[in-house]
N, C-alpha and C. Protein backbone atom coordinates (compact mmCIF):
# COMPACT_ATOMS: atom_id res chain seq x y z
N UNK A 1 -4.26 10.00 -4.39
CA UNK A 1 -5.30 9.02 -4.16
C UNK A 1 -5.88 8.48 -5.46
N UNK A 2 -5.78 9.40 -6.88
CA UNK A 2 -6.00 8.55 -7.90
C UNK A 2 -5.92 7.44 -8.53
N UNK A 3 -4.18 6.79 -7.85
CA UNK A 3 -3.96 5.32 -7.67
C UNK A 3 -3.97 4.56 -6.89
N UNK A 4 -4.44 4.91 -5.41
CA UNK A 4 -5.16 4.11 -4.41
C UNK A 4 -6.39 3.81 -4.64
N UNK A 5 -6.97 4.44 -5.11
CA UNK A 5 -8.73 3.73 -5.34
C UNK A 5 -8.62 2.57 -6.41
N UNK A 6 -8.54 2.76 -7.53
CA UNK A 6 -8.08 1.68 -8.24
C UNK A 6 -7.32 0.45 -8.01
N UNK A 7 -6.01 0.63 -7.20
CA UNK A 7 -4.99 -0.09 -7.07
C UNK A 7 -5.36 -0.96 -5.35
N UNK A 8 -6.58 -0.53 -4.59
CA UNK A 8 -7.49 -1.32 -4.15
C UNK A 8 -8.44 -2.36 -4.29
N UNK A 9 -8.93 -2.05 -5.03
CA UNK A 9 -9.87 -2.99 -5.92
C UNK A 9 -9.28 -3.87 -6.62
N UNK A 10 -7.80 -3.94 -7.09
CA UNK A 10 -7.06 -4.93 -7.50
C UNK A 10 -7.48 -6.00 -6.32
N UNK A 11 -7.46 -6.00 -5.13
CA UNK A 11 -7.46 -6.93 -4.29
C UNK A 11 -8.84 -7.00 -3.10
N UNK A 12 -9.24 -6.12 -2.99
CA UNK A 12 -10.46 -6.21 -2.33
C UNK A 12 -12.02 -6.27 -3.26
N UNK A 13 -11.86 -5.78 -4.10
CA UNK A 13 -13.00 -5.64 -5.47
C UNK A 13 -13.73 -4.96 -5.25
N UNK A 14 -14.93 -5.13 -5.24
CA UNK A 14 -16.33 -4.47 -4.54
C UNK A 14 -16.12 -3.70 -2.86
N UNK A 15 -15.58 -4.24 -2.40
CA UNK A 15 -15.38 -3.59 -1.09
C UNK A 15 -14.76 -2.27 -1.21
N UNK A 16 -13.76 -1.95 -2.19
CA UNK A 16 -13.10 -1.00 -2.82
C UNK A 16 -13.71 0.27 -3.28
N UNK A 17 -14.49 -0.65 -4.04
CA UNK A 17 -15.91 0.59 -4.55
C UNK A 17 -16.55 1.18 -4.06
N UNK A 18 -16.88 0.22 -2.85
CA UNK A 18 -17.80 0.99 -2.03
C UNK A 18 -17.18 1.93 -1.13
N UNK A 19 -15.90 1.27 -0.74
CA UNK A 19 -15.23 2.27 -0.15
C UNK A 19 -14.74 3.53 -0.46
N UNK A 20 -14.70 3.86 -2.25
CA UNK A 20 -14.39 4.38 -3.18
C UNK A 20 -15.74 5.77 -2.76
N UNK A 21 -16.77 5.41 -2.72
CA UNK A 21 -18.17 5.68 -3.84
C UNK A 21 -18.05 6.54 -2.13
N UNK A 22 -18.09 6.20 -1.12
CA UNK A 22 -18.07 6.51 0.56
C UNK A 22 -17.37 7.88 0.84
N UNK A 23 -16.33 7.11 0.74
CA UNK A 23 -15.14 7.83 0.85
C UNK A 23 -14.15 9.44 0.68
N UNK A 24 -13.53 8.27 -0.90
CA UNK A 24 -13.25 8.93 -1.66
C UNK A 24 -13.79 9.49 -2.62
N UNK A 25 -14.48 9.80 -3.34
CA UNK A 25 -15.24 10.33 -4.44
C UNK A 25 -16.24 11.94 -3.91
N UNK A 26 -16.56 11.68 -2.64
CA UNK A 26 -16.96 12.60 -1.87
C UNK A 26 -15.33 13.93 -1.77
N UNK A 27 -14.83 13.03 -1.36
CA UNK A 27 -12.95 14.00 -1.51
C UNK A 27 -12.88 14.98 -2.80
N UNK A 28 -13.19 14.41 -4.28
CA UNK A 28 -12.82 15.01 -5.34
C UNK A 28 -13.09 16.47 -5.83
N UNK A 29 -12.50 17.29 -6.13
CA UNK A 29 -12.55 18.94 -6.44
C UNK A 29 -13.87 18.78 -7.02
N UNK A 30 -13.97 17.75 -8.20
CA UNK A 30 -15.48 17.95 -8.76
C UNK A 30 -16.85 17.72 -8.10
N UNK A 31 -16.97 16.81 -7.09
CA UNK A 31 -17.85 16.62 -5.95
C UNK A 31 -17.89 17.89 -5.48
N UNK A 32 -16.76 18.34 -4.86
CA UNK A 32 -16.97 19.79 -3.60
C UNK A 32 -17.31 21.17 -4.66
N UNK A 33 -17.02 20.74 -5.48
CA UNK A 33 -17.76 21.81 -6.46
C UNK A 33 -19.11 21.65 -6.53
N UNK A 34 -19.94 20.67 -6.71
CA UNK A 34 -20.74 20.54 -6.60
C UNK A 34 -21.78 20.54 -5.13
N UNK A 35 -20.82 20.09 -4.73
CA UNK A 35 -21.97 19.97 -2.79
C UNK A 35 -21.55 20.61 -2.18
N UNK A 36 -20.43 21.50 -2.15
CA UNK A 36 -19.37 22.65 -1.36
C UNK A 36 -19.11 21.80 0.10
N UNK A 37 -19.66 20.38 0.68
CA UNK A 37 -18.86 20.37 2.17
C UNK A 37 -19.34 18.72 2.01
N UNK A 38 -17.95 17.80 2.06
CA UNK A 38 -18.12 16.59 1.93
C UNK A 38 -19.24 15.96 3.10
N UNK A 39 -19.17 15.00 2.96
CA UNK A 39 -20.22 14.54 4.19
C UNK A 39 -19.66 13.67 5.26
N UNK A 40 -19.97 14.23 6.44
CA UNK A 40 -19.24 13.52 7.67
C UNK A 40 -19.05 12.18 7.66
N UNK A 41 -17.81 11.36 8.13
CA UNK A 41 -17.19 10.19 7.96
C UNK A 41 -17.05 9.49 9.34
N UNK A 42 -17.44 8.86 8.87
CA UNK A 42 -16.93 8.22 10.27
C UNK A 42 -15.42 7.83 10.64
N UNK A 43 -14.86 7.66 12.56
CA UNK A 43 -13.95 7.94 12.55
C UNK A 43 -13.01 6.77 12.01
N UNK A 44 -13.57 6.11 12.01
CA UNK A 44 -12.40 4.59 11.36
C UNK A 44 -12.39 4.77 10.11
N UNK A 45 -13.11 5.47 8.66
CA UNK A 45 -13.20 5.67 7.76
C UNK A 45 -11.18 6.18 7.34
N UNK A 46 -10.83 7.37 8.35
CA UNK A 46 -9.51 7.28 8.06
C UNK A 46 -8.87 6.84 8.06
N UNK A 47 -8.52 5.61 9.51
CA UNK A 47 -7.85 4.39 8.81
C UNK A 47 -8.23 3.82 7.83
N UNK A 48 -8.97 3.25 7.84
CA UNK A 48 -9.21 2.70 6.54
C UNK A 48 -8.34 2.90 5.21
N UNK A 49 -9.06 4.47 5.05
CA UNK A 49 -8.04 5.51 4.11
C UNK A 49 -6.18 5.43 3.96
N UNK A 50 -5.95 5.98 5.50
CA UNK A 50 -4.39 5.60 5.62
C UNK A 50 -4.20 4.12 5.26
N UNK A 51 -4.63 3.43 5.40
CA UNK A 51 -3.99 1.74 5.63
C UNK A 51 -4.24 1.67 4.03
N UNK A 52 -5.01 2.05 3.27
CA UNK A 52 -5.18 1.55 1.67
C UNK A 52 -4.35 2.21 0.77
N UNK A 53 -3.91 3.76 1.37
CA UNK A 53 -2.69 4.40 0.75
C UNK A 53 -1.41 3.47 1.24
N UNK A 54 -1.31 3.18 2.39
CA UNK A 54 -0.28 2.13 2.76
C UNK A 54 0.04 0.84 1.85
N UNK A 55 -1.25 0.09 1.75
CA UNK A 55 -1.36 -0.81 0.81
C UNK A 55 -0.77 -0.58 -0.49
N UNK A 56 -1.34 0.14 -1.11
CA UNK A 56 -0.93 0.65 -2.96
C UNK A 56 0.79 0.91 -2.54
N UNK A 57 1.44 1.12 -1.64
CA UNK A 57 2.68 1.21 -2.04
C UNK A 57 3.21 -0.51 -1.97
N UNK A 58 2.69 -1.20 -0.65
CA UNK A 58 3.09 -2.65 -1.38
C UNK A 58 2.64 -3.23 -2.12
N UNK A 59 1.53 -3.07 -2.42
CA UNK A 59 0.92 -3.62 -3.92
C UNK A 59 1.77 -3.50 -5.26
N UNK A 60 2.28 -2.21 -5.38
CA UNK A 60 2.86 -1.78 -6.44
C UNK A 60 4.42 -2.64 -6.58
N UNK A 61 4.79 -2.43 -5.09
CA UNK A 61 6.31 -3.34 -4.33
C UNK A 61 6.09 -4.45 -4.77
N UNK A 62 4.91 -5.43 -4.66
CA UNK A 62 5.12 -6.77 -4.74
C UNK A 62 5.04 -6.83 -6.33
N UNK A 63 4.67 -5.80 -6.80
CA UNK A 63 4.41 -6.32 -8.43
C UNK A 63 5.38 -5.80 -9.15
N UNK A 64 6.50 -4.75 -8.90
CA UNK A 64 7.66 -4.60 -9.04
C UNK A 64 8.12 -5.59 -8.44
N UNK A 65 8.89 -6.08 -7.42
CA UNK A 65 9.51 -6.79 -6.83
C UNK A 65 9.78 -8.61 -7.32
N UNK A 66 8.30 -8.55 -7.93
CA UNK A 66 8.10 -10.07 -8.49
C UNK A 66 8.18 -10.04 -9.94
N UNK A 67 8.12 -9.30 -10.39
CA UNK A 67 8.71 -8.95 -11.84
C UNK A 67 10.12 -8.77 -11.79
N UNK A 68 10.80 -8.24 -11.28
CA UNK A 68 12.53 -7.99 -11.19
C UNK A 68 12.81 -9.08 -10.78
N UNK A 69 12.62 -9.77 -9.60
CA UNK A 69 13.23 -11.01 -9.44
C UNK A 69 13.45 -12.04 -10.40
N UNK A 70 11.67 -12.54 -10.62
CA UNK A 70 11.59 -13.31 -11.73
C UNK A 70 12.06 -12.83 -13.24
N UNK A 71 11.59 -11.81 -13.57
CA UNK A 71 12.49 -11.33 -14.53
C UNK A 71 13.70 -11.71 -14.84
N UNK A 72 14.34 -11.28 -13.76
CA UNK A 72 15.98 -11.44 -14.07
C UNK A 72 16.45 -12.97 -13.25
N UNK A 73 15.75 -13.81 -12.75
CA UNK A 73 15.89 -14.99 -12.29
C UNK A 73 16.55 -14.88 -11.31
N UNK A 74 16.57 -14.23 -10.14
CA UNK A 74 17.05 -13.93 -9.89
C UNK A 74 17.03 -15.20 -8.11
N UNK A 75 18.12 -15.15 -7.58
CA UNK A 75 17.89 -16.25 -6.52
C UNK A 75 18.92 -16.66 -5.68
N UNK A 76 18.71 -16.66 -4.36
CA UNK A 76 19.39 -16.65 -3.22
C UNK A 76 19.00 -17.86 -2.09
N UNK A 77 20.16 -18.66 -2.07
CA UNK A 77 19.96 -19.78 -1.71
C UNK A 77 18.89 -20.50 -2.47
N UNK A 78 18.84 -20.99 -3.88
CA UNK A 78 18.40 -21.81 -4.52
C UNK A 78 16.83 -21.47 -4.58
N UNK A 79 16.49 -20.10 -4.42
CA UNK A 79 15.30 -20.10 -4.04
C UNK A 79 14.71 -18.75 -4.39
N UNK A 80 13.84 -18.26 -5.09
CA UNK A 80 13.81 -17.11 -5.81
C UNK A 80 12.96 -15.79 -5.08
N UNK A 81 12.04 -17.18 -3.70
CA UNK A 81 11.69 -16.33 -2.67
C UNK A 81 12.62 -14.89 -2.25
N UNK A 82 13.41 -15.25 -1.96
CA UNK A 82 14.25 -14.30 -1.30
C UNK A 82 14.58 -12.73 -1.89
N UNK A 83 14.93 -13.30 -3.21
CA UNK A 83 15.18 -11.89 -4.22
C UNK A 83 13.89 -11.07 -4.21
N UNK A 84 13.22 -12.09 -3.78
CA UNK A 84 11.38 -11.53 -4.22
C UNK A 84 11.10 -10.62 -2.74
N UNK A 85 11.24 -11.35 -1.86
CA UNK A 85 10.75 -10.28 -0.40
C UNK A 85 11.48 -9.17 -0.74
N UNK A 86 13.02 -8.97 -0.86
CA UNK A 86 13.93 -7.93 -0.80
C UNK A 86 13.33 -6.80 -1.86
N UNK A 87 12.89 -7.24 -3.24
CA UNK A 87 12.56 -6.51 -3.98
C UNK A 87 11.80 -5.84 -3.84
N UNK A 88 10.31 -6.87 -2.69
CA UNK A 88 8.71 -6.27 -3.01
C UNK A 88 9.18 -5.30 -1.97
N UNK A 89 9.95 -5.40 -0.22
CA UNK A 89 10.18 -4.08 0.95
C UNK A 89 10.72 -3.15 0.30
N UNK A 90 11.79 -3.39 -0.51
CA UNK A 90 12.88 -2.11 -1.48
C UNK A 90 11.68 -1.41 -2.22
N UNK A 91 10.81 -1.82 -3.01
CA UNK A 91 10.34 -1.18 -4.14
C UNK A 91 8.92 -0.65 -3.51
N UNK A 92 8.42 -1.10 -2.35
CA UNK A 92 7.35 -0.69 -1.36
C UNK A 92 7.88 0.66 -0.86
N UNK A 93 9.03 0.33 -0.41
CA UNK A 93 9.91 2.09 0.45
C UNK A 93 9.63 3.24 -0.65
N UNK A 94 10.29 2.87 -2.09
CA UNK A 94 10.46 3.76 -2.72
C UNK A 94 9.00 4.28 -3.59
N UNK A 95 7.98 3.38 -3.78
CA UNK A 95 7.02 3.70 -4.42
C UNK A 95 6.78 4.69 -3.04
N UNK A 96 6.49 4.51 -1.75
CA UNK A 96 5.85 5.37 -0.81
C UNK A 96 6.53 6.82 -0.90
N UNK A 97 8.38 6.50 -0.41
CA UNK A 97 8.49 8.00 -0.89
C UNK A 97 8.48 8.67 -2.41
N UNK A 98 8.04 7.93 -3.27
CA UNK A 98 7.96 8.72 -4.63
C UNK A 98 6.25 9.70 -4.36
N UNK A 99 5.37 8.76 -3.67
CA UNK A 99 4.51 9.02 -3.36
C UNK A 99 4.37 10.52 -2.38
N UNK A 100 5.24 10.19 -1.55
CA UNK A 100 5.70 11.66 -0.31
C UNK A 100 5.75 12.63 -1.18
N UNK A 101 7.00 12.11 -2.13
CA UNK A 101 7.40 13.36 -2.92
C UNK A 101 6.64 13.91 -3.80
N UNK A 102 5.58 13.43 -4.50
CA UNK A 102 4.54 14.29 -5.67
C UNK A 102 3.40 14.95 -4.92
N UNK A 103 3.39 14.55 -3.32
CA UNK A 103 2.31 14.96 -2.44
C UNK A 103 2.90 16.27 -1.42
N UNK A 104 3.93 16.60 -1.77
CA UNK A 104 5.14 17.57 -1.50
C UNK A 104 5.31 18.73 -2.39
N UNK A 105 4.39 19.36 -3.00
CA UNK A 105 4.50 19.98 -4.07
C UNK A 105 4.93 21.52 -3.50
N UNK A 106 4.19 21.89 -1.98
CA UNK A 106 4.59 23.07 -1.84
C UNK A 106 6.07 23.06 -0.90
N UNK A 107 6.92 22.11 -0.79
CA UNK A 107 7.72 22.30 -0.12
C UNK A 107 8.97 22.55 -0.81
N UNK A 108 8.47 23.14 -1.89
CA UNK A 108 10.03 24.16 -3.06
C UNK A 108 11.33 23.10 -2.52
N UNK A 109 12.50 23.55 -2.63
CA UNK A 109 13.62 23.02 -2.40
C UNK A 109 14.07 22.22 -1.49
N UNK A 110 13.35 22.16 -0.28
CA UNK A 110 13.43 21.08 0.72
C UNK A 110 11.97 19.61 0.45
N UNK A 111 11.62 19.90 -0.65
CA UNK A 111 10.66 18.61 -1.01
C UNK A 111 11.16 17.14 -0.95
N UNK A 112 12.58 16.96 -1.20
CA UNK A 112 12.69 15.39 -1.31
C UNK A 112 13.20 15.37 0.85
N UNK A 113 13.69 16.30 1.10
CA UNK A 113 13.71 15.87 2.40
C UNK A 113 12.59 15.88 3.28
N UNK A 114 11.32 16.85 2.77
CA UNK A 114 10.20 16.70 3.57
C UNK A 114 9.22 15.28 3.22
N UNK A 115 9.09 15.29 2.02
CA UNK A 115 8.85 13.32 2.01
C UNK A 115 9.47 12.84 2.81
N UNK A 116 11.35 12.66 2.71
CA UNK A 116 11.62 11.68 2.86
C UNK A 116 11.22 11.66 4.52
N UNK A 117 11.17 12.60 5.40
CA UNK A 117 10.99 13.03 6.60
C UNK A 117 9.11 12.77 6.86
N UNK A 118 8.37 12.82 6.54
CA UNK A 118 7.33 12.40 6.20
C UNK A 118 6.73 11.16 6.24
N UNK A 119 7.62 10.07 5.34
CA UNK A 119 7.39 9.19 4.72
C UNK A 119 7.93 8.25 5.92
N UNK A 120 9.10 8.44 6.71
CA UNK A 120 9.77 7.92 7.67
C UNK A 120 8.96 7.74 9.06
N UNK A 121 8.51 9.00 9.03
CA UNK A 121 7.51 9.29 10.18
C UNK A 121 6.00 8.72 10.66
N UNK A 122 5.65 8.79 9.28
CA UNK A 122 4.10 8.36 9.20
C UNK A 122 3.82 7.29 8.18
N UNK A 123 4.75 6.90 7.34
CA UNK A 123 4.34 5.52 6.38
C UNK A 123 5.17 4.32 6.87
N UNK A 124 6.67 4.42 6.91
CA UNK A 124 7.28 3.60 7.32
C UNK A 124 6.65 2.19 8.09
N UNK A 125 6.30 2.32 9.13
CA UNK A 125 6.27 2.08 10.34
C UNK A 125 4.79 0.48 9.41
N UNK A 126 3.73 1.66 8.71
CA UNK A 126 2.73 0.45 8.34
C UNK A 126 2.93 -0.02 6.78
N UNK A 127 4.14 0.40 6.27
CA UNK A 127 4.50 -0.41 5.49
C UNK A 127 5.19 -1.54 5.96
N UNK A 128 6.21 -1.35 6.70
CA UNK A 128 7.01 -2.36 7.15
C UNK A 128 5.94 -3.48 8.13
N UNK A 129 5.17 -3.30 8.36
CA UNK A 129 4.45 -3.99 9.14
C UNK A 129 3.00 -5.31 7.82
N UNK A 130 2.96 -4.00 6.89
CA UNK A 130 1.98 -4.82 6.11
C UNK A 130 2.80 -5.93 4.82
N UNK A 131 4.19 -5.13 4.83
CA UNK A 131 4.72 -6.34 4.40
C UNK A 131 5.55 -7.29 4.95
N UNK A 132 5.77 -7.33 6.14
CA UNK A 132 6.16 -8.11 7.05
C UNK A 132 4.76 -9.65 7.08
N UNK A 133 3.85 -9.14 7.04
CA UNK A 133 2.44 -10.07 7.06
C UNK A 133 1.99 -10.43 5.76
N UNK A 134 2.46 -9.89 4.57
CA UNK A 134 1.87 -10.02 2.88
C UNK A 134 3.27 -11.18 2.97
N UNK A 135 4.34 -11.12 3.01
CA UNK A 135 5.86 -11.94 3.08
C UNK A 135 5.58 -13.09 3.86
N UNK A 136 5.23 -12.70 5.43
CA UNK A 136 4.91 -14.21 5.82
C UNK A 136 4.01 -15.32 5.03
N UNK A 137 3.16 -15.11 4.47
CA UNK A 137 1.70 -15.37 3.78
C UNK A 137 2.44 -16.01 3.02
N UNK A 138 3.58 -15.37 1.89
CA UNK A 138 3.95 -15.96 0.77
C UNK A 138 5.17 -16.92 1.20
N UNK A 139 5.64 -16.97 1.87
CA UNK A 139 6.81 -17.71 2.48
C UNK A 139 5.69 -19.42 3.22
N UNK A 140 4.73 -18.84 3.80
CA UNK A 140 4.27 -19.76 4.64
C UNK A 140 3.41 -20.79 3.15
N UNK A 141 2.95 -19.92 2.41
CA UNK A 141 2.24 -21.10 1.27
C UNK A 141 3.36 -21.55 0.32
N UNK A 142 4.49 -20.82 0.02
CA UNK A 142 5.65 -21.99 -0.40
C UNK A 142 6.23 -22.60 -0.09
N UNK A 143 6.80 -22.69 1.35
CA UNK A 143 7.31 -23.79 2.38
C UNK A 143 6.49 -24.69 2.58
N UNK A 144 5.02 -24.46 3.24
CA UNK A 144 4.30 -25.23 3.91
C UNK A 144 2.91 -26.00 3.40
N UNK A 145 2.37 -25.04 1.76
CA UNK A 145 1.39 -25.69 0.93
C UNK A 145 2.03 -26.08 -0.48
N UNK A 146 2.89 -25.22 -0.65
CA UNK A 146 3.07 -25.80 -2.47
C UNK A 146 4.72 -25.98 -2.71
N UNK A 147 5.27 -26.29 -1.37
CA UNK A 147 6.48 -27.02 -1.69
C UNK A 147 7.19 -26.60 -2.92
N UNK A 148 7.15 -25.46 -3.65
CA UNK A 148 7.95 -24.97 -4.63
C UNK A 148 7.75 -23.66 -5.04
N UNK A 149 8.57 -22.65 -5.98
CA UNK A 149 8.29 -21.59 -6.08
C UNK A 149 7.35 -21.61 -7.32
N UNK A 150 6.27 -21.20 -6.98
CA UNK A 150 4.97 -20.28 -8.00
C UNK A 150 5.52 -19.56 -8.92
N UNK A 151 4.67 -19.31 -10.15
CA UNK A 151 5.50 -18.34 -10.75
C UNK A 151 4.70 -17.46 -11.15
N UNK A 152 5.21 -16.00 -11.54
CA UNK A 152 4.08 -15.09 -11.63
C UNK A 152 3.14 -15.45 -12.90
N UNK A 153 3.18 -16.30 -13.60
CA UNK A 153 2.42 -16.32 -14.68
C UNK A 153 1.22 -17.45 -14.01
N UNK A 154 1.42 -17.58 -13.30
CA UNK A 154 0.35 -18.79 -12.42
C UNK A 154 -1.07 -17.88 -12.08
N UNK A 155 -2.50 -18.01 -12.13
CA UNK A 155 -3.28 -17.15 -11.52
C UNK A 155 -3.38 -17.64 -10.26
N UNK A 156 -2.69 -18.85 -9.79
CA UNK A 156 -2.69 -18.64 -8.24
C UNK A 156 -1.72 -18.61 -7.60
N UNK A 157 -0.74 -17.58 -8.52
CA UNK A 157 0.63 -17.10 -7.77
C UNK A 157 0.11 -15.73 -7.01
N UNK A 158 -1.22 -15.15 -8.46
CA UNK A 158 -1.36 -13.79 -8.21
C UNK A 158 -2.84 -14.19 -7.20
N UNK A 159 -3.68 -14.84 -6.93
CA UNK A 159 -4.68 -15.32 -6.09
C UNK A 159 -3.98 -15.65 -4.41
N UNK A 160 -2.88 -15.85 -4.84
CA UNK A 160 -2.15 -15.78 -2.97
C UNK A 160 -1.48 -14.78 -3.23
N UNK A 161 -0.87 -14.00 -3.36
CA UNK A 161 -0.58 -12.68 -3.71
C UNK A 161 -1.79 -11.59 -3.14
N UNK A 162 -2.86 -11.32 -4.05
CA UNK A 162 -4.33 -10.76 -2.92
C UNK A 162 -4.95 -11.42 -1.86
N UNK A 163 -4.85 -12.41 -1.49
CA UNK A 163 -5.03 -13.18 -0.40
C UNK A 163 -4.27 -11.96 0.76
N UNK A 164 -2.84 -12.18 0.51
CA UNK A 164 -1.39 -11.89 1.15
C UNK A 164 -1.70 -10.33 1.25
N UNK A 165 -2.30 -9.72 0.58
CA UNK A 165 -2.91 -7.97 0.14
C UNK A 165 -3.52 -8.36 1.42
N UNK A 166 -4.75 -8.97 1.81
CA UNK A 166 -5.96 -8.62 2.59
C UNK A 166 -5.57 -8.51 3.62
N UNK A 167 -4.75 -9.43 3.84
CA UNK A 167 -3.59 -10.06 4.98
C UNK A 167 -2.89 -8.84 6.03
N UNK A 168 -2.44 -8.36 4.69
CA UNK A 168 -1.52 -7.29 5.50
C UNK A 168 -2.20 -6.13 5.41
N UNK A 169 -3.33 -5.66 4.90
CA UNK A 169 -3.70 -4.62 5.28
C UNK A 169 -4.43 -4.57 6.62
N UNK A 170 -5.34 -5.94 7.06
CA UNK A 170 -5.68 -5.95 8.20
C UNK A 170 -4.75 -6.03 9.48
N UNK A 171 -2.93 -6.19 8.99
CA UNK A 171 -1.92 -6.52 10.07
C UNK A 171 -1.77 -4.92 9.98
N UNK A 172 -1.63 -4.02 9.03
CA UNK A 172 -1.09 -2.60 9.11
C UNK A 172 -2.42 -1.43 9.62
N UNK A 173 -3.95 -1.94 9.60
CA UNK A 173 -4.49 -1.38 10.24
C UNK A 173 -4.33 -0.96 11.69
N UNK A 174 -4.00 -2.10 12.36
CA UNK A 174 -3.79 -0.94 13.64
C UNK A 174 -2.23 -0.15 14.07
N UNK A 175 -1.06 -0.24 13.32
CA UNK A 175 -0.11 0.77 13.27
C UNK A 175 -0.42 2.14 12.71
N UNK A 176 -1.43 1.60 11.63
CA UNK A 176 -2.08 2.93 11.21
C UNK A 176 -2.63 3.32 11.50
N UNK A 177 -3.75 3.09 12.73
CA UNK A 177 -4.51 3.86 13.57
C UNK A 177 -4.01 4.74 14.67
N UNK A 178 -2.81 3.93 15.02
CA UNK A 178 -1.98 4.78 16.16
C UNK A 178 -0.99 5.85 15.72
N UNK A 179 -0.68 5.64 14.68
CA UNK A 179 0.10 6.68 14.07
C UNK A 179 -0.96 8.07 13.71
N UNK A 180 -2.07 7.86 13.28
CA UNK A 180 -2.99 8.46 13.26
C UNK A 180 -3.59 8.94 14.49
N UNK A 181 -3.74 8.77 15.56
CA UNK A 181 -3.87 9.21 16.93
C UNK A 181 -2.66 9.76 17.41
N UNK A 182 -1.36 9.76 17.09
CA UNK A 182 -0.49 10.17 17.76
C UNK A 182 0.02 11.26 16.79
N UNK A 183 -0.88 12.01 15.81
CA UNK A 183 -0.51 12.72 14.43
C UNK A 183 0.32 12.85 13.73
N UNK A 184 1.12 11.55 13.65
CA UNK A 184 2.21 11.25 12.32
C UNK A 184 2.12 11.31 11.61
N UNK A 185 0.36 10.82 11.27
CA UNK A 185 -0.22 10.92 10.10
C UNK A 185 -1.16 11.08 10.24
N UNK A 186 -1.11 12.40 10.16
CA UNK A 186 -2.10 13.90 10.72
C UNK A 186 -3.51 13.84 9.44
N UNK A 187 -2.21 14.52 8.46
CA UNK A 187 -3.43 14.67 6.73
C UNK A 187 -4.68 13.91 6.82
N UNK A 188 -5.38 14.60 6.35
CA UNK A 188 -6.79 14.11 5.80
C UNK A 188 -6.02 13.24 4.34
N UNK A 189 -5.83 11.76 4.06
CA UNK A 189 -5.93 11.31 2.65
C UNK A 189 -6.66 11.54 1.78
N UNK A 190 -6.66 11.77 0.87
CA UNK A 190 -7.71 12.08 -0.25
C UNK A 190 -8.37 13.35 -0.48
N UNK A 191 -7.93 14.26 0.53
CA UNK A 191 -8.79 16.05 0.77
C UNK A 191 -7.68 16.23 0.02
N UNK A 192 -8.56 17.50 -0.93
CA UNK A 192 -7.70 18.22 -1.49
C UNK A 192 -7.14 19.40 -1.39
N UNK A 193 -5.80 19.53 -1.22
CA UNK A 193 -4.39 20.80 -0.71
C UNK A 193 -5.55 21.52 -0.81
């Protein structure tokens, strides 16, 4: 969760913080050292939680994804969109299970299969969903408002880009609530092992 709180506020700002200051910060070893028993949350507080750990893996996807493409110029059917979705879902999957896997610490020798088993189970489902809705966003304002491809050095490549963040975290909130009711994704986020 050290790079979900931060890597929130990339796109929500202040809402982040507060959600931060709420939340998470109450979670931290040094807090419960201090107050010994966090303070009751309310129940949507965990989505919330799940859906923003969800987020930071496409956040990270789209900013890998749009760097490799553009980087390497990369382009399919005359159009650089394309390299770019493929990159930001590819590099969204793998930031999540890299994520499984460092959050896997006690599962000794079966760790990359309990992520990957994990990650399939309980992230999948609202990743694929929040970038299914961050992708439409960016497809729909280069087809249909700016008639050409943006480029990442634009600040309103990266201004529809968090737009496209807010987007899909409100489309992956409710996969993540049900996955969370149906205990896929059981864990408390942010409590510590």
């Amino acid at each position: 969760m050290e790079i979900v709180w931060p890597a929130s506020a990339l796109y929500f700002g202040p809402a982040a913080v507060v959600a931060y200051r709420q939340w998470g910060r109450p979670q931290s070893p040094r807090w419960l050292k201090r107050h010994r028993t966090p303070p009751k949350r309310p129940r949507h507080a965990a989505t919330i939680v799940g859906t923003l750990h969800c987020a930071t893996h496409c956040l990270l996807g789209a900013i890998i994804g749009t760097l490799f493409a553009f980087g390497f110029n990369l382009e399919i059917l005359d159009k650089r969109l394309w390299p770019e979705f493929i990159g930001d879902y590819v590099a969204a999957v793998l930031v999540g299970l890299a994520f499984r896997y460092f959050a896997e610490a006690g599962a000794g020798g079966q760790r990359a299969w309990t992520a990957m088993r994990r990650f399939l189970r309980g992230d999948l489902l609202g990743v694929s969903v929040f970038e299914f809705a961050l992708l439409g966003w960016l497809a729909l304002m280069e087809f249909m408002v700016f008639h050409e491809s943006l480029q990442p050095g634009s600040p309103v490549f990266w201004l529809i880009v968090q737009i496209g963040l807010i987007i899909g975290f409100f489309a992956a909130w409710p996969p993540t609530s049900w996955l969370i009711r149906r205990g896929a994704k059981a864990e408390v986020l942010g409590t510590p092992q």
